[in-house]
N, C-alpha and C. Protein backbone atom coordinates (compact mmCIF):
# COMPACT_ATOMS: atom_id res chain seq x y z
N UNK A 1 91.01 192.01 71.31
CA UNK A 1 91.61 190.89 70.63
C UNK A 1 92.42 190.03 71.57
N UNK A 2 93.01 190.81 72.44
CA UNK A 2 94.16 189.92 73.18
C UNK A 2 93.07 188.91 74.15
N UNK A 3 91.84 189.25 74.61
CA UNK A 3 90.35 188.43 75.63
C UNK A 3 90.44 187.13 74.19
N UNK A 4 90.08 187.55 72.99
CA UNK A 4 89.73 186.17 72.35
C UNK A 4 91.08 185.35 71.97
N UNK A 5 91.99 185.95 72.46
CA UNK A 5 93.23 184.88 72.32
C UNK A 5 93.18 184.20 73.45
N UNK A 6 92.94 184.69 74.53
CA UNK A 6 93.32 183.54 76.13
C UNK A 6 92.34 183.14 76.11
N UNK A 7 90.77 182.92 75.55
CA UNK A 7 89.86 182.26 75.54
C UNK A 7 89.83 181.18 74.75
N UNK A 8 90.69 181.29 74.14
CA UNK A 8 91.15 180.13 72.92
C UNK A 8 91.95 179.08 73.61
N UNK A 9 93.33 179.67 74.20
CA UNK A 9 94.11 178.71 74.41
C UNK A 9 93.71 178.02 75.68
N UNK A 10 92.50 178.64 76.65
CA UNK A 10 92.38 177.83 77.88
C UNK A 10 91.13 176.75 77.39
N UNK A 11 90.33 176.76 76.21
CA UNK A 11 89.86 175.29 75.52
C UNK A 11 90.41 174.31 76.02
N UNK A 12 90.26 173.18 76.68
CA UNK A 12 90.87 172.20 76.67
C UNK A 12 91.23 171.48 75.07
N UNK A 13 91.75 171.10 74.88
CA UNK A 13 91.56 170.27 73.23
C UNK A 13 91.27 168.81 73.16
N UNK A 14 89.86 168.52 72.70
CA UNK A 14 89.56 167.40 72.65
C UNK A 14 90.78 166.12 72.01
N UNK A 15 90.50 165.53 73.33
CA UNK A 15 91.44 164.21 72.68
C UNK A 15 91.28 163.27 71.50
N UNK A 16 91.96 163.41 70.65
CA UNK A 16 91.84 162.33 69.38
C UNK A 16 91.42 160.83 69.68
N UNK A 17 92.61 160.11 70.40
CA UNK A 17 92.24 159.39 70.79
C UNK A 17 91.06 158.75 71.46
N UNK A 18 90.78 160.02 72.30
CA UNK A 18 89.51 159.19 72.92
C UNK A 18 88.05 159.28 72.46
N UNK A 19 87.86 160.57 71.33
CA UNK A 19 87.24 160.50 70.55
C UNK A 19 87.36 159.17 69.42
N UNK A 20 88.29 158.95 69.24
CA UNK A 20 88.15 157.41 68.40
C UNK A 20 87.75 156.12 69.14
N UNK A 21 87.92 156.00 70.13
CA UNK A 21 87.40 154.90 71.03
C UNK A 21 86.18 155.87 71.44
N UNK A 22 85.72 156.49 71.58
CA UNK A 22 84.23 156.56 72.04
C UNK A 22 83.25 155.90 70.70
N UNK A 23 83.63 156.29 69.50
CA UNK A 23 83.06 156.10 68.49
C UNK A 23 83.19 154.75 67.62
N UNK A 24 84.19 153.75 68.31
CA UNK A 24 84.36 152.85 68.46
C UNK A 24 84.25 151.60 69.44
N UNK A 25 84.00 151.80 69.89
CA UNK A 25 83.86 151.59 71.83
C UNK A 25 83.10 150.17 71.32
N UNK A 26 82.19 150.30 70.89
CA UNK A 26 81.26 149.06 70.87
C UNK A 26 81.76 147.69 69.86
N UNK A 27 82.33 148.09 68.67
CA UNK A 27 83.20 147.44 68.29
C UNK A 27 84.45 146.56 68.66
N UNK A 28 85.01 147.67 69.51
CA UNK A 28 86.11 146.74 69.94
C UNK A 28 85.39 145.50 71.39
N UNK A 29 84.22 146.26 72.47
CA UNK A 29 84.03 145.26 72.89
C UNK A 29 83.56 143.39 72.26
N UNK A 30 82.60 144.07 71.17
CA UNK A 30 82.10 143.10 70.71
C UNK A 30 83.58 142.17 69.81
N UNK A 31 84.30 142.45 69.60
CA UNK A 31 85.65 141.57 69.91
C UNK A 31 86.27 140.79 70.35
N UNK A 32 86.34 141.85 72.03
CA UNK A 32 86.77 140.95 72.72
C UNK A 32 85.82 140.36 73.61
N UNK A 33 84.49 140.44 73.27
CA UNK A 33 83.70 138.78 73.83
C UNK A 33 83.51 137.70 72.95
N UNK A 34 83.25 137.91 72.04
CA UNK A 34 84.32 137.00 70.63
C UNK A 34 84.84 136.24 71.17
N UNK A 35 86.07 137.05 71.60
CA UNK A 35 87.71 136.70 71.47
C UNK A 35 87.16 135.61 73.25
N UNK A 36 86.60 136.00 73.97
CA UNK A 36 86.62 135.29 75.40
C UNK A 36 85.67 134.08 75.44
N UNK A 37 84.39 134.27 74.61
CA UNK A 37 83.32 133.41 74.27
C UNK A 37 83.89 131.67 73.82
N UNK A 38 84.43 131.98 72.75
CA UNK A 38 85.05 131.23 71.48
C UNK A 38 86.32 130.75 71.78
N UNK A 39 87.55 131.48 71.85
CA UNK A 39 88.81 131.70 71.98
C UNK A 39 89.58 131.20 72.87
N UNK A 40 89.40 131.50 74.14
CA UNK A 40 89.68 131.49 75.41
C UNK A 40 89.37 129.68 75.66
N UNK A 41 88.38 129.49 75.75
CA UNK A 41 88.13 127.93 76.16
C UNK A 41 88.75 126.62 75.36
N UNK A 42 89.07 127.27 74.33
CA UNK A 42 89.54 125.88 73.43
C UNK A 42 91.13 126.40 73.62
N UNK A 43 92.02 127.33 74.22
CA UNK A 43 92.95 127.15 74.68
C UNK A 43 93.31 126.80 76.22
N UNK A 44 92.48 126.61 77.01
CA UNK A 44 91.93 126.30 78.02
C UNK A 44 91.89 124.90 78.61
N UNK A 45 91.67 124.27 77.15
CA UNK A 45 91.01 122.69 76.71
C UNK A 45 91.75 122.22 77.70
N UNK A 46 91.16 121.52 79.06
CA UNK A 46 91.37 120.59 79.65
C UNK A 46 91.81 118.76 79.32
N UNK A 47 92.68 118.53 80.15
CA UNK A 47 92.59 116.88 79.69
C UNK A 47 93.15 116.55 81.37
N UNK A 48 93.30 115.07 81.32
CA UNK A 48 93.74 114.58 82.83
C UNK A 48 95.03 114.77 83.15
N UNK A 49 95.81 115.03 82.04
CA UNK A 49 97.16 114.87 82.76
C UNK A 49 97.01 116.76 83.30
N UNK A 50 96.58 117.47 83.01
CA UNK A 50 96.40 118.42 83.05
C UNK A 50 95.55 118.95 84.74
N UNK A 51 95.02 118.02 84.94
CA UNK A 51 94.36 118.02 86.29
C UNK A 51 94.79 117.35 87.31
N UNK A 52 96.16 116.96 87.22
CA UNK A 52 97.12 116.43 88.02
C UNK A 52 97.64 117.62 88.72
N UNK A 53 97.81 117.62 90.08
CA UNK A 53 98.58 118.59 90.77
C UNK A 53 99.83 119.02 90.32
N UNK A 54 100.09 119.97 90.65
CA UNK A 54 101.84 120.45 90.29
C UNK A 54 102.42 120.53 91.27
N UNK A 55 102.04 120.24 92.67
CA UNK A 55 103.08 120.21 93.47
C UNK A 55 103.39 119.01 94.38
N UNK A 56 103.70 118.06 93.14
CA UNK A 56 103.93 116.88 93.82
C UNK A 56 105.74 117.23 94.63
N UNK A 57 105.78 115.86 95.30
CA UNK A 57 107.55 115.89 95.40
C UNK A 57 108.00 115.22 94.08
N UNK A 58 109.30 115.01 94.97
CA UNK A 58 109.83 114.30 93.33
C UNK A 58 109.32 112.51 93.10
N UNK A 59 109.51 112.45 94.38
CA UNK A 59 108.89 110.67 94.66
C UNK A 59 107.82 110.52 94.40
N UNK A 60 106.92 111.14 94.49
CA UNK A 60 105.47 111.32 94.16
C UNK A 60 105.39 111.12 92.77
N UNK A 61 105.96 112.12 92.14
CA UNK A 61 106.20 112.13 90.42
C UNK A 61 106.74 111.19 90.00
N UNK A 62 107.66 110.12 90.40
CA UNK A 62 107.81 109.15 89.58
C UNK A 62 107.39 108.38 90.04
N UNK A 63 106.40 107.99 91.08
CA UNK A 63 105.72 106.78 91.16
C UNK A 63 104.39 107.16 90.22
N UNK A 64 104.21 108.61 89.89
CA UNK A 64 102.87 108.47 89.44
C UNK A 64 103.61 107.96 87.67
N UNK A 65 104.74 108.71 87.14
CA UNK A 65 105.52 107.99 86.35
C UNK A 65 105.35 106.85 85.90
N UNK A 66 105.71 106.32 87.05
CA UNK A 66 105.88 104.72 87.12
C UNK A 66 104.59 103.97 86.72
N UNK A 67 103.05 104.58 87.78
CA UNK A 67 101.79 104.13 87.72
C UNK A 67 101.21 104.68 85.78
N UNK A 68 101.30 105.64 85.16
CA UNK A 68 100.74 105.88 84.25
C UNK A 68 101.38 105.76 83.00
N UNK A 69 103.03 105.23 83.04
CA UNK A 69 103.45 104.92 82.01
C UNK A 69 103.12 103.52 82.00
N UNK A 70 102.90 102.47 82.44
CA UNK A 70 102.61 101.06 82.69
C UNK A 70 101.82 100.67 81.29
N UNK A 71 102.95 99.67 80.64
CA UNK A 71 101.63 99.41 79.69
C UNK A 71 101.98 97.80 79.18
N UNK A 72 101.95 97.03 80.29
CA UNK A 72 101.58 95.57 80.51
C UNK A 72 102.65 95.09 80.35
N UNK A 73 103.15 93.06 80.62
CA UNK A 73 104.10 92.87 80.89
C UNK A 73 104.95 92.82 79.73
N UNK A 74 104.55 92.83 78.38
CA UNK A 74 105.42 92.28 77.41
C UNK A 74 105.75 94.27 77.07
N UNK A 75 105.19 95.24 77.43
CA UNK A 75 105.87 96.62 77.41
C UNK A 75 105.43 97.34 76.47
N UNK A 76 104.58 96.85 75.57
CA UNK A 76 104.03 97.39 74.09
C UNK A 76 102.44 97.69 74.37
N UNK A 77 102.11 98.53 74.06
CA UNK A 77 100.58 99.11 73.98
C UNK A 77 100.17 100.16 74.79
N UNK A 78 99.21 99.72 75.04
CA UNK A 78 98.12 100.80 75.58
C UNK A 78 98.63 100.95 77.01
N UNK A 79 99.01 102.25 77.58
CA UNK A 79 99.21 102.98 78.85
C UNK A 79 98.33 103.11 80.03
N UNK A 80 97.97 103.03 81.30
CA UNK A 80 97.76 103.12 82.04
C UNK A 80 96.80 104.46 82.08
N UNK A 81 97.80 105.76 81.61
CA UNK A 81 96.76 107.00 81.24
C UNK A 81 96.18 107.03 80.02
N UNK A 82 96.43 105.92 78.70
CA UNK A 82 95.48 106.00 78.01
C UNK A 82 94.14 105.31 77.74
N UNK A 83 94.47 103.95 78.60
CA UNK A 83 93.40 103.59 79.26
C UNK A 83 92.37 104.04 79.95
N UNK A 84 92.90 105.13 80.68
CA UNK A 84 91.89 105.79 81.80
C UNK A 84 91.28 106.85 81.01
N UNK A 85 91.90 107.32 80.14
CA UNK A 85 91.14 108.56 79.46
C UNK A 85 90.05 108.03 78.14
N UNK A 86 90.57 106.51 77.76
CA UNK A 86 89.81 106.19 76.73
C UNK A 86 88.39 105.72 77.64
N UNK A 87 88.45 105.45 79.00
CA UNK A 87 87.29 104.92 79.58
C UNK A 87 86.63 106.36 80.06
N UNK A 88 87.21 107.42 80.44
CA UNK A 88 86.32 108.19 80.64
C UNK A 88 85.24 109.05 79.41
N UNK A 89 86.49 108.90 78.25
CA UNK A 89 86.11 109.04 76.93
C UNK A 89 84.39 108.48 76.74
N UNK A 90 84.72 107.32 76.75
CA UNK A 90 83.92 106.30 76.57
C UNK A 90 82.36 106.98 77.34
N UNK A 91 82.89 106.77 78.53
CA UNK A 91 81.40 107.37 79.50
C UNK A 91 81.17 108.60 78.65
N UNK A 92 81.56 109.77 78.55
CA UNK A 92 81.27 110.84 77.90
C UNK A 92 81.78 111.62 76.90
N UNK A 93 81.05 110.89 75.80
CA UNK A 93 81.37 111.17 74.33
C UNK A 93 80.75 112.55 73.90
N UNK A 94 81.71 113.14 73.32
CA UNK A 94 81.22 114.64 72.51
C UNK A 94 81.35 115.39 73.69
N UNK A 95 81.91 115.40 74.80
CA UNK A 95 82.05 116.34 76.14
C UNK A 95 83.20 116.99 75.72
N UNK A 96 83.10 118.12 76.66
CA UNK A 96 84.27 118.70 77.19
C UNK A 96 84.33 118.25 78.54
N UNK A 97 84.44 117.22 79.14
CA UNK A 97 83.98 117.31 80.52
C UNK A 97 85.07 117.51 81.24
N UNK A 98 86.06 117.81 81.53
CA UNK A 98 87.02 118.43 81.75
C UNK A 98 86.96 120.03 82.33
N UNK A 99 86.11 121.00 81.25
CA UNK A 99 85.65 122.14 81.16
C UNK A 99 84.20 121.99 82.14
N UNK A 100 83.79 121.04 81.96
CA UNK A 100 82.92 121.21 83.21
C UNK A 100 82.49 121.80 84.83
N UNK A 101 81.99 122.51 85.00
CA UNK A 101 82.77 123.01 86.45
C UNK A 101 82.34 121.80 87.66
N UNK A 102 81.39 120.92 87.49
CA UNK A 102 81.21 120.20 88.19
C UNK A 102 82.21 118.64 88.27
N UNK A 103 83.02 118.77 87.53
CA UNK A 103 84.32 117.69 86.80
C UNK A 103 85.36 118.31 88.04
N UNK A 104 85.89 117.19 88.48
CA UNK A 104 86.96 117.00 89.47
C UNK A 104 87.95 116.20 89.78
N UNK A 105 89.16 116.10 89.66
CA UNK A 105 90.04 115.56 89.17
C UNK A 105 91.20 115.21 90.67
N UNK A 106 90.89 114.28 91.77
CA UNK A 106 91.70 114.39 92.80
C UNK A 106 92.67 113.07 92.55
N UNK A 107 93.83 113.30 93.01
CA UNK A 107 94.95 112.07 92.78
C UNK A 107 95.73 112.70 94.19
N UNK A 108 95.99 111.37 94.73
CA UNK A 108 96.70 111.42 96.65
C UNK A 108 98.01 110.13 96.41
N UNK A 109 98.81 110.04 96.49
CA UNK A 109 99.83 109.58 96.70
C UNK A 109 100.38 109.78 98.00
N UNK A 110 100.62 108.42 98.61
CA UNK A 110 100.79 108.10 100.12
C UNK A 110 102.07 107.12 100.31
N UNK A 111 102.74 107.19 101.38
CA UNK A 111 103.62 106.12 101.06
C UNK A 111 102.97 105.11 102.25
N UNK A 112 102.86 103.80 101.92
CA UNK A 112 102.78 103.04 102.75
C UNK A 112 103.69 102.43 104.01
N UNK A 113 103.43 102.63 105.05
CA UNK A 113 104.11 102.37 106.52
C UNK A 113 105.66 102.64 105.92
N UNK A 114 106.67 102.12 105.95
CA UNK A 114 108.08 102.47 106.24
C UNK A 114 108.93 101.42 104.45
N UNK A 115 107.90 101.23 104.21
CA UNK A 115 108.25 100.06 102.35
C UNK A 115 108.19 101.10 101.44
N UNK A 116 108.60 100.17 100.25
CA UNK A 116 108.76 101.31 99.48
C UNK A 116 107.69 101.72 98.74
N UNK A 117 106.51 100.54 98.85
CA UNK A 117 104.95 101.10 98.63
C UNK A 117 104.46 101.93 98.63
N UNK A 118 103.53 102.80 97.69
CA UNK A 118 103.15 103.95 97.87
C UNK A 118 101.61 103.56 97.20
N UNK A 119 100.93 104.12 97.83
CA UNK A 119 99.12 103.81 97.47
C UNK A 119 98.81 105.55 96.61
N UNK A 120 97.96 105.11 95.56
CA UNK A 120 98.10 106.17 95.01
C UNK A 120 96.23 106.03 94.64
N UNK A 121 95.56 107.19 94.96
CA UNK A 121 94.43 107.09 94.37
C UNK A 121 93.76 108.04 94.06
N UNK A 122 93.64 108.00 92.67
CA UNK A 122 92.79 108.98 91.65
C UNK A 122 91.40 108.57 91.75
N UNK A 123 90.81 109.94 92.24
CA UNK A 123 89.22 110.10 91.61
C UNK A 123 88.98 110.80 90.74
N UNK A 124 87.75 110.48 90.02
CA UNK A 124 87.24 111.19 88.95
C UNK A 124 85.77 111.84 89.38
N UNK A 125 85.78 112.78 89.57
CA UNK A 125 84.33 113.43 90.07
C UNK A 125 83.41 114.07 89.49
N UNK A 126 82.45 113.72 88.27
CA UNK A 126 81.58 114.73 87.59
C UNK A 126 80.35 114.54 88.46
N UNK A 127 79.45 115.11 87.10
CA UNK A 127 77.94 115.59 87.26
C UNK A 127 77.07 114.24 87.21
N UNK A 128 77.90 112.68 86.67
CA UNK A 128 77.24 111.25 86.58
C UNK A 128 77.85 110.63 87.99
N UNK A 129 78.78 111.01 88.41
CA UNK A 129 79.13 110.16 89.94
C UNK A 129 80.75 110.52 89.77
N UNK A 130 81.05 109.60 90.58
CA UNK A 130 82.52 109.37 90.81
C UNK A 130 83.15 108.21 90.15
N UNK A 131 84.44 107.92 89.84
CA UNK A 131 84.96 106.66 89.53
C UNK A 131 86.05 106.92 90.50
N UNK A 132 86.52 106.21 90.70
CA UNK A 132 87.82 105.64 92.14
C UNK A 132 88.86 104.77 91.49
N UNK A 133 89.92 104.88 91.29
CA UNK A 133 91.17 104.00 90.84
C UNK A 133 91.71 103.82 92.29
N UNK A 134 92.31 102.94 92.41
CA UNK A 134 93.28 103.06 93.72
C UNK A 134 93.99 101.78 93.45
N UNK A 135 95.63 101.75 93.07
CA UNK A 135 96.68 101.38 92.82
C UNK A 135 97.76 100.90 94.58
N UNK A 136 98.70 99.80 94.32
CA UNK A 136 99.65 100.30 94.99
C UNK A 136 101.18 100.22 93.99
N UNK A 137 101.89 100.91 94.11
CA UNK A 137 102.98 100.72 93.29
C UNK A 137 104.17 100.81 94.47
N UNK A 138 104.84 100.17 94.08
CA UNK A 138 106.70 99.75 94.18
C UNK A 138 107.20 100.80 93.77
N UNK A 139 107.91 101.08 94.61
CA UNK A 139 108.97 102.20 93.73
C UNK A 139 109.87 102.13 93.51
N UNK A 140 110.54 100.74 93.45
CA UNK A 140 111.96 99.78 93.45
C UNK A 140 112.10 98.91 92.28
N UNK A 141 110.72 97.87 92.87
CA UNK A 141 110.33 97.05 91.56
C UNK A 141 109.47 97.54 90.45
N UNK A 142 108.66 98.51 90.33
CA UNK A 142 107.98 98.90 89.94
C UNK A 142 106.64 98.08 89.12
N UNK A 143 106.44 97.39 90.59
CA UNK A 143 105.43 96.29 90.53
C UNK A 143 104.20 97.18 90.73
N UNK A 144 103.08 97.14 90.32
CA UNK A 144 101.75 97.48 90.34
C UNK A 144 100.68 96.56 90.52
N UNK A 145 100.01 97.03 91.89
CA UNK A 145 98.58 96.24 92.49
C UNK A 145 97.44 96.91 92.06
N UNK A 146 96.07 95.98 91.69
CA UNK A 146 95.27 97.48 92.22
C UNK A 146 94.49 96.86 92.85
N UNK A 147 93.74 97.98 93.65
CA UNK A 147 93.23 97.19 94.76
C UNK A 147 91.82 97.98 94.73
N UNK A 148 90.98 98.54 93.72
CA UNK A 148 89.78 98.88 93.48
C UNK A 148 89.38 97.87 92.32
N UNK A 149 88.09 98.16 92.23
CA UNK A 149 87.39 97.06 90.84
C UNK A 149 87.97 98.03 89.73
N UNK A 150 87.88 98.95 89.71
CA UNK A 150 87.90 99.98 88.39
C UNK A 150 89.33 100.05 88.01
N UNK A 151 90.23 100.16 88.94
CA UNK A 151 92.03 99.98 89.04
C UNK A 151 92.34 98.76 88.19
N UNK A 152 91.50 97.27 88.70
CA UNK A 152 91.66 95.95 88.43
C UNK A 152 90.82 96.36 86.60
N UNK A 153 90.44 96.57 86.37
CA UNK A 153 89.40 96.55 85.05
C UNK A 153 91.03 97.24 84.23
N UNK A 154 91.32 98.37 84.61
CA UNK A 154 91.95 99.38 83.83
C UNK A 154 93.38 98.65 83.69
N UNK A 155 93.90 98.04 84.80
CA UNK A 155 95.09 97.25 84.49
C UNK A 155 95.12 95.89 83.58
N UNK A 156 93.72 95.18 83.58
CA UNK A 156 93.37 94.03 82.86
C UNK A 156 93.45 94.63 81.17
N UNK A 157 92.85 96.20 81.16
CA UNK A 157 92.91 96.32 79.55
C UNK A 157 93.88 96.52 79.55
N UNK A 158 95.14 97.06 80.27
CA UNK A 158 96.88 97.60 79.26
C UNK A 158 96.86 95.88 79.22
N UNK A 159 96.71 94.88 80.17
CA UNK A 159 97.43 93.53 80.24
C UNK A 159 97.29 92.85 78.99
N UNK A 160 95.64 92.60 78.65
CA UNK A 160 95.83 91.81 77.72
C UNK A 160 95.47 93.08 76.42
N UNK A 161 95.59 94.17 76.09
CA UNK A 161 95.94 94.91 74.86
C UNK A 161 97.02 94.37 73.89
N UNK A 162 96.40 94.21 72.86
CA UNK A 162 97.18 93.48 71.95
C UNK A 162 97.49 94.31 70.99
């Protein structure tokens, strides 16, 4: 009797737990690809201000400030960044293109020679081409040039937005 007692207690004892996840196992994955499929990307959801660098300086940041709050001379309407997003809108309706992996989002802020000018230029890079903004802004007066066709188009709609 005393052989079938130490044969007993050296049993390992099956784990509860992991007997419940074995028998579950497939369930919970199919969950969490669910949860990564579906879930994951629409918190994810890209937009432009979002594809702006984070490590600007501080001068950098408020000239871009300066460049994307702009919304023509009388000060009322349409923004500079909502302009630009309603035109990319525009090109690609029903997209995520943002989520795209071929979507590229570069913005360079430069200061010009020893003024208080700073040239600032955003590209837009998908899977249809590129678009090119290129601005100069004041960082005193907070006067704005642009000095691309697409810059000149995008400042003409905040201008005359009514």
């Amino acid at each position: 009797m005393g052989k079938n007692n130490k044969k007993k207690e050296e049993k390992p004892k099956k784990s509860d737990f992991k007997s419940f996840l074995k028998k579950r196992a497939p369930i919970y994955l199919g969950i969490v690809a669910i949860f990564v499929v579906f879930v994951i990307p629409e918190l994810t959801k890209g937009d432009l201000e979002s594809s702006f660098p984070d490590n600007l300086t501080t001068e950098e940041k408020q000239i871009l400030e300066i460049l994307m709050s702009y919304n023509g001379p009388n000060e009322k309407g349409l923004t500079v960044l909502n302009a630009i997003k309603e035109q990319i809108a525009k090109e690609y309706p029903d997209e995520k293109i943002y989520g795209n992996k071929k979507t590229k989002v570069e913005l360079n802020i430069t200061k010009v020679d020893s003024t208080e000018n700073y040239k600032v230029v955003l590209m837009f890079e998908s899977y249809k081409g590129n678009i090119e903004y290129i601005w100069n802004v004041n960082q005193i007066t907070k006067e704005i040039k642009a000095e691309s066709s697409n810059a000149k188009h995008i400042i003409d709609i905040v201008n005359y937005y009514d």
